[in-house]
C-alpha atoms as a PDB file:
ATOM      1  CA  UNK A   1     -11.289  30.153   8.824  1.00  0.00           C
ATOM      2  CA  UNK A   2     -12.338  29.305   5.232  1.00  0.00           C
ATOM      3  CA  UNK A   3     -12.083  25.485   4.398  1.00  0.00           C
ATOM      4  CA  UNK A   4     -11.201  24.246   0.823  1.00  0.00           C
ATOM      5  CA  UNK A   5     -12.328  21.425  -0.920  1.00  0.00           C
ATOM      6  CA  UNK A   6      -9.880  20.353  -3.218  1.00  0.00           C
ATOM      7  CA  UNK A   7     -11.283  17.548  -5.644  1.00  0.00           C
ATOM      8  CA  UNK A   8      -8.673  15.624  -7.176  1.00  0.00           C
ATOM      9  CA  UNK A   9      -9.631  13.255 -10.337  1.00  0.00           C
ATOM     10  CA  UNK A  10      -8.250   9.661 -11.308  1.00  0.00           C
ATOM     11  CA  UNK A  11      -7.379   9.656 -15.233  1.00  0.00           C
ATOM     12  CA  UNK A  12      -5.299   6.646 -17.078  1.00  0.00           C
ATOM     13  CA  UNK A  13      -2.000   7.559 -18.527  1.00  0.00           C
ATOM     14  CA  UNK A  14      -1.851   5.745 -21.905  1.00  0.00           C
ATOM     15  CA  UNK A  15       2.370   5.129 -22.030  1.00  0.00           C
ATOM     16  CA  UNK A  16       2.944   3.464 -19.283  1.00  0.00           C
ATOM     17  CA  UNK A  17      -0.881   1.942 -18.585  1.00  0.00           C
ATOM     18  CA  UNK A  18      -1.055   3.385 -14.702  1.00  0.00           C
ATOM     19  CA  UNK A  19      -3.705   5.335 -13.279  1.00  0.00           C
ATOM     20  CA  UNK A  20      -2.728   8.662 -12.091  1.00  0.00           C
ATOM     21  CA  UNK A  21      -4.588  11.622  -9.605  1.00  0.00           C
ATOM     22  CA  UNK A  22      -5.092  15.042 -11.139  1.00  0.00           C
ATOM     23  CA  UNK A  23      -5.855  18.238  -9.247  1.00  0.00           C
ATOM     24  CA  UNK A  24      -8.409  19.881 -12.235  1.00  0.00           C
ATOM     25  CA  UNK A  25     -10.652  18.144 -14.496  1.00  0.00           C
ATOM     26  CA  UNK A  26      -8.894  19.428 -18.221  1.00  0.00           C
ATOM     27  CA  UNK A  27      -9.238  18.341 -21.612  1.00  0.00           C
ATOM     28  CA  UNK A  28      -5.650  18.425 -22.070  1.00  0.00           C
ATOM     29  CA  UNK A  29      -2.698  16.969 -19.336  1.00  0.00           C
ATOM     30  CA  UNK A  30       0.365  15.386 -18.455  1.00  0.00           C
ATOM     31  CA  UNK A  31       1.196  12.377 -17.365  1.00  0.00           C
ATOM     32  CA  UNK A  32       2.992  13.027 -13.455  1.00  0.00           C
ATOM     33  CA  UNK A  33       5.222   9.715 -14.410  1.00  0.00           C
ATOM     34  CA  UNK A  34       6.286  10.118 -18.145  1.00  0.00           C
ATOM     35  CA  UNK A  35       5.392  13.505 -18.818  1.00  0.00           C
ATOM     36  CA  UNK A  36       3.879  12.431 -22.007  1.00  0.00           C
ATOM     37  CA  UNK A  37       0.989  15.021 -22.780  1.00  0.00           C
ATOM     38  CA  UNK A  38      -2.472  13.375 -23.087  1.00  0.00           C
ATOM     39  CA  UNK A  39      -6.000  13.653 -24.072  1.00  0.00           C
ATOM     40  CA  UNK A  40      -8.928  12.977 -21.688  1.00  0.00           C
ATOM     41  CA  UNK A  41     -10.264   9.286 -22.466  1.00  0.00           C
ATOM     42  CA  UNK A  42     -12.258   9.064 -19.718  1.00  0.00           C
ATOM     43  CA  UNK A  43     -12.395   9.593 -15.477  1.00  0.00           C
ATOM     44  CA  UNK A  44     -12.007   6.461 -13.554  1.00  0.00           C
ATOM     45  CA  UNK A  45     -12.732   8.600 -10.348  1.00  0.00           C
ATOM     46  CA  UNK A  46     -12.822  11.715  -8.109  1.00  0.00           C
ATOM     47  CA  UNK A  47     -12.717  12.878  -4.259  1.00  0.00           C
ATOM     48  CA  UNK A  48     -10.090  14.039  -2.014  1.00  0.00           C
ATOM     49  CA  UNK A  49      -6.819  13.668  -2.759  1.00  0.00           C
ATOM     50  CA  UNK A  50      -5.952  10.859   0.249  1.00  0.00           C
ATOM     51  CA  UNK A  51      -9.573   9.223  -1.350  1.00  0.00           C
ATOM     52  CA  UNK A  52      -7.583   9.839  -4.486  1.00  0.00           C
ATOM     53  CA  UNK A  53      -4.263   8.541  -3.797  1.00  0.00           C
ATOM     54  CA  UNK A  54      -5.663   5.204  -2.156  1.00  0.00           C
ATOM     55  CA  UNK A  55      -8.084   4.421  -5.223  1.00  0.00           C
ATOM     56  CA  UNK A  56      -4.854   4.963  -8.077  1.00  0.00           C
ATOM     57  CA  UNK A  57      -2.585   2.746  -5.655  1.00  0.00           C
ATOM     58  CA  UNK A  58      -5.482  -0.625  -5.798  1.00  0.00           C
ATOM     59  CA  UNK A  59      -5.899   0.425  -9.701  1.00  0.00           C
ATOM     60  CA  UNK A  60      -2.433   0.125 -10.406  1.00  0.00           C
ATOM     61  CA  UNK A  61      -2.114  -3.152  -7.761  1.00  0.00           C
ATOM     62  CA  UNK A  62      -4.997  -4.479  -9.682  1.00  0.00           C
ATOM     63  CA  UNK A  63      -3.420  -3.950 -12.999  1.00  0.00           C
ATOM     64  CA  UNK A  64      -0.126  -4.839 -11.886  1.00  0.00           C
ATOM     65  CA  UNK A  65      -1.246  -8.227 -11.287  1.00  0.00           C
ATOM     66  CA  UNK A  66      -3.358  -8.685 -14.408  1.00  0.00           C
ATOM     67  CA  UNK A  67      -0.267  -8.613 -16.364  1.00  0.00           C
ATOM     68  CA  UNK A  68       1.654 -10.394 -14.263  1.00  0.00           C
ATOM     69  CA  UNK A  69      -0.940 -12.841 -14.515  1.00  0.00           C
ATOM     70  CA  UNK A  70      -0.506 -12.656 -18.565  1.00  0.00           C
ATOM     71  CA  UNK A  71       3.195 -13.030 -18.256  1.00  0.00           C
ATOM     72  CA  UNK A  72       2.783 -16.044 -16.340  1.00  0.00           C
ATOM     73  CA  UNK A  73       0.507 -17.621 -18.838  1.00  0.00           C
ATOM     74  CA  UNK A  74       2.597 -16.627 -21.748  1.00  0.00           C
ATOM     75  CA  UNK A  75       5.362 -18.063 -20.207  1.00  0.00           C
ATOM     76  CA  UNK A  76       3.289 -21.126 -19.541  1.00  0.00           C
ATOM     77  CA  UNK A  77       2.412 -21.594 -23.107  1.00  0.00           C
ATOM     78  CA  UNK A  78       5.851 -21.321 -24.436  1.00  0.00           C
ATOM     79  CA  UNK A  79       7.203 -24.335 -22.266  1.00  0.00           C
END
């Protein structure tokens, strides 16, 4: 029985602002949600892809309610 490792790496998708998991570490990929191709900014994380999967899902929570957050101040300010 031979076991694999797969490492899976946690990039940023620049179109839509979410975090996304990607199976190799390239200069060069697309985004799994808008298919927009992008460059490699930086690496916000690697493991296994469950590790993976759980990390992206609090990113995007976390960012989700940053600009929620925002929107709730703007609207704030303009009443």
């Amino acid at each position: 029985c031979v076991c694999v490792c797969v490492c899976v790496y946690i990039y940023t998708c620049a179109r839509p602002l979410c975090f996304v998991c990607q199976v190799k570490k390239v200069n060069k990929w697309s985004c799994k949600l808008c298919g927009e191709k992008q460059s490699l900014l930086k690496e916000f994380g690697r493991g296994s892809g469950a590790d993976c999967r759980r990390q992206v899902q609090k990113l995007n929570a976390l960012r989700g309610a940053v600009m929620e957050n925002r929107q709730d101040r703007v609207a704030g300010a303009n009443t």
